[in-house]
Protein backbone atom coordinates (compact mmCIF):
# COMPACT_ATOMS: atom_id res chain seq x y z
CA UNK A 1 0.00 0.00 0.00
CA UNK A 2 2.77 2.27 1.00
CA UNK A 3 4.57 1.49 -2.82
CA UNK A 4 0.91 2.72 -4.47
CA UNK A 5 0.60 5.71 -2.63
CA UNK A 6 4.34 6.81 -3.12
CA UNK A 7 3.75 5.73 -6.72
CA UNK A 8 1.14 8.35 -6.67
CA UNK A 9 2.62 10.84 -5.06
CA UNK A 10 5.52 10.77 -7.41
CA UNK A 11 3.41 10.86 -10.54
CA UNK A 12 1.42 13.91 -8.97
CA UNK A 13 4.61 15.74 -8.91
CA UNK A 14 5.76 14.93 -12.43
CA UNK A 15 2.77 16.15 -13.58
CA UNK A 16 2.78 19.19 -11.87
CA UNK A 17 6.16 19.87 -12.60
CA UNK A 18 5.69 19.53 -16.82
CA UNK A 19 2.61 21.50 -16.33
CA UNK A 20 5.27 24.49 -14.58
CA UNK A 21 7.74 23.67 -17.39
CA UNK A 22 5.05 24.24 -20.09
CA UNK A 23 4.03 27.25 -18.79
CA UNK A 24 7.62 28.61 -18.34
CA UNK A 25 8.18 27.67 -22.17
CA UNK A 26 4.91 29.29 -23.21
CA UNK A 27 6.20 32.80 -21.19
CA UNK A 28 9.82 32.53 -23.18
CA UNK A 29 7.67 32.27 -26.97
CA UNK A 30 5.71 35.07 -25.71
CA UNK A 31 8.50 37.28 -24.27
CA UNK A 32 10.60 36.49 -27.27
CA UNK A 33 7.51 36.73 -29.69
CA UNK A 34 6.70 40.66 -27.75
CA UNK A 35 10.56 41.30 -28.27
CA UNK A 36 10.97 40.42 -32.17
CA UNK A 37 8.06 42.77 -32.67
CA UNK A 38 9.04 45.37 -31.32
CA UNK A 39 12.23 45.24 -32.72
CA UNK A 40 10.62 44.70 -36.36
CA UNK A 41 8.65 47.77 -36.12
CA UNK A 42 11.75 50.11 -35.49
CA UNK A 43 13.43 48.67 -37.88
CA UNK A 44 10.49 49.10 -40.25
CA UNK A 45 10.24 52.99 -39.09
CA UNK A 46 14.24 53.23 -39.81
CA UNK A 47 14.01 52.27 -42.84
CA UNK A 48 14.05 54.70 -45.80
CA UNK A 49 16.19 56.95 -47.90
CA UNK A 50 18.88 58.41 -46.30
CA UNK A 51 19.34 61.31 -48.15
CA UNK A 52 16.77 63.20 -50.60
CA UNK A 53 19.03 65.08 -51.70
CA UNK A 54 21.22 63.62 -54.15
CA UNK A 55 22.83 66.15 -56.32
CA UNK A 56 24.56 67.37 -53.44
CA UNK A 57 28.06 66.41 -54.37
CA UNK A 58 29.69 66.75 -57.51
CA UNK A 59 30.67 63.37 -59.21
CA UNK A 60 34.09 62.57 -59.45
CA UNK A 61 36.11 63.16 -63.31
């Protein structure tokens, strides 16, 4: 009886402890997920000509 009721015990645990691993993976994709868009949409606003002007400098002979 003792065996069964460690057995239990044990598996109780595992579960709970794959459940609190899932959750900790799901937080990292999210994080990660938050992070990469942020990132994309300066990058996005960044981009763009440089300069309008181009006929500022007088090409080379």
């Amino acid at each position: 009886m003792y065996a069964l009721e460690m057995h239990q015990v044990k598996a109780a645990e595992l579960l709970r402890r794959a459940e609190q691993e899932r959750l900790v993976a799901e937080a990292r994709r999210v994080r990660r997920a938050a992070r990469r868009g942020a990132r994309d949409a300066v990058h996005k606003e960044a981009e763009g000509p440089v300069s309008t002007d181009r006929d500022r400098f007088v090409h080379a002979a």
